[in-house]
Protein backbone atom coordinates (compact mmCIF):
# COMPACT_ATOMS: atom_id res chain seq x y z
CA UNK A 1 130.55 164.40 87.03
CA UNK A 2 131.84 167.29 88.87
CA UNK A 3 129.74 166.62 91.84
CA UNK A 4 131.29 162.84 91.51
CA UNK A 5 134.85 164.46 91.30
CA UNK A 6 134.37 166.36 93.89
CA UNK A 7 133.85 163.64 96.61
CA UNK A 8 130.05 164.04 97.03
CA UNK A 9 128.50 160.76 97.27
CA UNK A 10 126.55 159.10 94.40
CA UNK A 11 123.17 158.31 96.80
CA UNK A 12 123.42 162.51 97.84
CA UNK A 13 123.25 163.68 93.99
CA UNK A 14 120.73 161.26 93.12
CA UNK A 15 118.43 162.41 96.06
CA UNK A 16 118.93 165.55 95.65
CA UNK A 17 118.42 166.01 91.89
CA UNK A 18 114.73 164.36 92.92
CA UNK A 19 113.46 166.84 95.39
CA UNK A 20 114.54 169.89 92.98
CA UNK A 21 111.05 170.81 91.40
CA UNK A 22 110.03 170.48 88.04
CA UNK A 23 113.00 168.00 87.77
CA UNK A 24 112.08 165.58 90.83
CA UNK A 25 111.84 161.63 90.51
CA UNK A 26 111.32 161.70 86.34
CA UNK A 27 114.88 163.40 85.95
CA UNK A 28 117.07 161.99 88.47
CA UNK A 29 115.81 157.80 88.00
CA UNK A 30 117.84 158.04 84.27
CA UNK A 31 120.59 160.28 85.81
CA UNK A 32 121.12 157.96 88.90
CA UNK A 33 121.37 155.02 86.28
CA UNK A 34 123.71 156.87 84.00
CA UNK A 35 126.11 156.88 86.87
CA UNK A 36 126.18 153.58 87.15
CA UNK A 37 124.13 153.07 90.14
CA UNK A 38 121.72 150.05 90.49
CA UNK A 39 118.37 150.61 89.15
CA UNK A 40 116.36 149.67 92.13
CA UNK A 41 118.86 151.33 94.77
CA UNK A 42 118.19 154.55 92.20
CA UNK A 43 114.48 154.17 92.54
CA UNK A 44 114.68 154.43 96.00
CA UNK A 45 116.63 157.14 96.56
CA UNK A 46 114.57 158.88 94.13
CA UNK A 47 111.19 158.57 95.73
CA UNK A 48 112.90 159.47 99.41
CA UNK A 49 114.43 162.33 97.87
CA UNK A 50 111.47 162.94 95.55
CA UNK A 51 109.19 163.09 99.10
CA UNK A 52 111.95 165.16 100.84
CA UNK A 53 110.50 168.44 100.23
CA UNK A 54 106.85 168.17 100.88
CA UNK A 55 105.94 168.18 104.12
CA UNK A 56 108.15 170.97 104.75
CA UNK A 57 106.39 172.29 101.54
CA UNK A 58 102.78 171.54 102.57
CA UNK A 59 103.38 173.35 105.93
CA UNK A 60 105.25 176.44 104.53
CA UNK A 61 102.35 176.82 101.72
CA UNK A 62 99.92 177.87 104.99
CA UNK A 63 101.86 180.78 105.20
CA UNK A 64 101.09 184.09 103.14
CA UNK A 65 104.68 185.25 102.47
CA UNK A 66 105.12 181.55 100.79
CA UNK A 67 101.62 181.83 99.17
CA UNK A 68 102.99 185.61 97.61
CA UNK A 69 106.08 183.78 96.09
CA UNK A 70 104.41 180.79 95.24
CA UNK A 71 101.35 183.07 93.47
CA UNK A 72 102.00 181.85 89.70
CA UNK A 73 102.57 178.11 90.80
CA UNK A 74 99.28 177.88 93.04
CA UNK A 75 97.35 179.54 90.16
CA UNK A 76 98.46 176.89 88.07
CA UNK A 77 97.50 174.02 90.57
CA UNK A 78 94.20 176.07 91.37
CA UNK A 79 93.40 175.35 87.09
CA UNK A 80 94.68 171.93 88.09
CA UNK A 81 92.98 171.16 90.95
CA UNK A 82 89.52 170.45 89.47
CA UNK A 83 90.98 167.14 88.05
CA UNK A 84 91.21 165.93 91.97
CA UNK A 85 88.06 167.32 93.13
CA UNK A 86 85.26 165.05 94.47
CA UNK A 87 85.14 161.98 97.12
CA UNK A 88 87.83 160.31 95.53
CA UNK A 89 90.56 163.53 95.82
CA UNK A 90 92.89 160.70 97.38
CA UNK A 91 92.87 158.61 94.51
CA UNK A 92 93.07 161.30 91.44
CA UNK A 93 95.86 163.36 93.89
CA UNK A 94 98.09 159.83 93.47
CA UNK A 95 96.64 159.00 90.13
CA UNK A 96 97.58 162.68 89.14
CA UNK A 97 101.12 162.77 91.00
CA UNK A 98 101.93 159.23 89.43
CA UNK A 99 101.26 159.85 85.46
CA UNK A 100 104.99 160.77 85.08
CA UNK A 101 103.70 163.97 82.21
CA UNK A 102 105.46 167.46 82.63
CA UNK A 103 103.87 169.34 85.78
CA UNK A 104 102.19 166.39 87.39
CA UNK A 105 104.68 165.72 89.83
CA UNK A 106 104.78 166.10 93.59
CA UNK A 107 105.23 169.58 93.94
CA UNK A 108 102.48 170.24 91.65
CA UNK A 109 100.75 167.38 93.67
CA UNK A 110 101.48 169.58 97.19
CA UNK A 111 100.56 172.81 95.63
CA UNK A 112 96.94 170.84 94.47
CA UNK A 113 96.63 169.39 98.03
CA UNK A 114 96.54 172.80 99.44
CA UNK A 115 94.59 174.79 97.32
CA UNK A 116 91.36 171.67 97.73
CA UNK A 117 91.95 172.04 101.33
CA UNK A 118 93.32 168.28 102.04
CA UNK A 119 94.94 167.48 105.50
CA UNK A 120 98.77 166.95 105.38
CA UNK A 121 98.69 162.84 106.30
CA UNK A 122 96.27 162.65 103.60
CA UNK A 123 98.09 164.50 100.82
CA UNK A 124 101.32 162.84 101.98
CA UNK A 125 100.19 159.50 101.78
CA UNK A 126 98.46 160.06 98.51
CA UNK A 127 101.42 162.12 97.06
CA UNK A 128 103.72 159.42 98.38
CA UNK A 129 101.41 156.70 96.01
CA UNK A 130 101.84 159.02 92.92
CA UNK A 131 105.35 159.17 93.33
CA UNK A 132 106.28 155.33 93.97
CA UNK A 133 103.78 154.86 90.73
CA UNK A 134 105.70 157.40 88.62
CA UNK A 135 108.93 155.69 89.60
CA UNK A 136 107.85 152.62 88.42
CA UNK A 137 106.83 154.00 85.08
CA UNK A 138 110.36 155.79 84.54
CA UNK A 139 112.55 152.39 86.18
CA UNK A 140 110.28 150.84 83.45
CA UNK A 141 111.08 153.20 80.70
CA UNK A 142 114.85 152.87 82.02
CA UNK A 143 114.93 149.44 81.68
CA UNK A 144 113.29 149.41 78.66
CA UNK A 145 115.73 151.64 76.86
CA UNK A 146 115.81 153.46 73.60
CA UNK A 147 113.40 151.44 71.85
CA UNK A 148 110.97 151.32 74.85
CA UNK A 149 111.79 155.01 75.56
CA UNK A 150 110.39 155.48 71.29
CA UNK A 151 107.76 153.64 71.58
CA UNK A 152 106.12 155.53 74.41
CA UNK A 153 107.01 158.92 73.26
CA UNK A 154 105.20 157.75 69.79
CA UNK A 155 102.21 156.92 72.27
CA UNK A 156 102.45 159.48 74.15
CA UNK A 157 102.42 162.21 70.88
CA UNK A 158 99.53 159.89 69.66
CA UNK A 159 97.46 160.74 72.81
CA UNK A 160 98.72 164.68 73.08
CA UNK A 161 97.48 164.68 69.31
CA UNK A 162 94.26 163.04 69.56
CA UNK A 163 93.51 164.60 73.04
CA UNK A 164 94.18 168.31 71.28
CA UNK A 165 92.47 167.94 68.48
CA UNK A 166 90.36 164.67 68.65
CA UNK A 167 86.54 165.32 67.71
CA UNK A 168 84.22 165.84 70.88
CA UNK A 169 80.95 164.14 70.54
CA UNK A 170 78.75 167.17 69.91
CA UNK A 171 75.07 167.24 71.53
CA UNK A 172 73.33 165.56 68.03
CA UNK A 173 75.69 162.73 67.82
CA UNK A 174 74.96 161.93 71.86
CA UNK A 175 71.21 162.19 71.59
CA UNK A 176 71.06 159.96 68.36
CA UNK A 177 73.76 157.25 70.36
CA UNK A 178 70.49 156.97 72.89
């Protein structure tokens, strides 16, 4: 690559490409592997790099002039955030971070932590969870290759499909089920 060519070092690109949003760990795993860099030394320069960002991001979202430029983004998360609501935010903040799906990252996961109010060790540690667990997925994928890499998009367009237009149990079917 040009970045390659250009005498920037392989462990700087890969780190780097992880803590850009909407790209983060998911993106930069297959790139850092494409350049020939061990999978597992990949991995974990993609979750440092992937973490980079969010304290500095936690802290800077308590700030209004960050909250006006963020405004679109924490609308988003604020739709989001009831999926991490409850006594077990911890666990469905990682859980939510760690599903490696298109806006579920930790970014998304930051921007979720501070609109339900959660202190900055807590969303860290959770976030931290999501992102080692969504690294593990992609290594997985990685390693798997492009049969493994079919076989979950087919499963994952099998659950988009029946999650969009699956039936819902209507009231009559649930009361004749008890």
């Amino acid at each position: 690559t040009a970045l390659q060519a250009s005498g920037v070092p392989d462990f700087v690109i890969i780190a780097a490409i992880a803590a850009m949003p909407v790209v983060e760990l998911r993106g930069a795993l297959p790139v850092g592997v494409w350049m020939g860099v061990p999978l597992a030394k990949t991995l974990a320069l993609c979750v440092l790099g992937n973490m980079l960002p969010i304290v500095p991001l936690l802290l800077a979202l308590r700030t209004p002039i960050v909250q006006r430029v963020l405004d679109k983004p924490l609308t988003k998360a604020r739709k989001k955030s009831s999926e991490v609501l409850g006594k077990n935010r911890w666990q469905a903040l990682a859980a939510f971070v760690g599903v490696p799906f298109p806006g579920t990252g930790a970014w998304t996961g930051a921007m979720i932590a501070f609109v339900i109010g959660m202190p900055i060790a807590e969303a860290v540690s959770s976030i931290f969870v999501g992102v080692l667990s969504a690294g593990l997925i992609v290594a997985a994928l990685v390693k798997a290759g492009k049969v493994g890499g079919i076989i979950v998009a087919a499963a994952l367009a099998g659950f988009l499909i029946a999650s969009r237009f699956g039936s819902k149990p209507s009231s009559s079917n649930a009361q004749t089920a008890s």
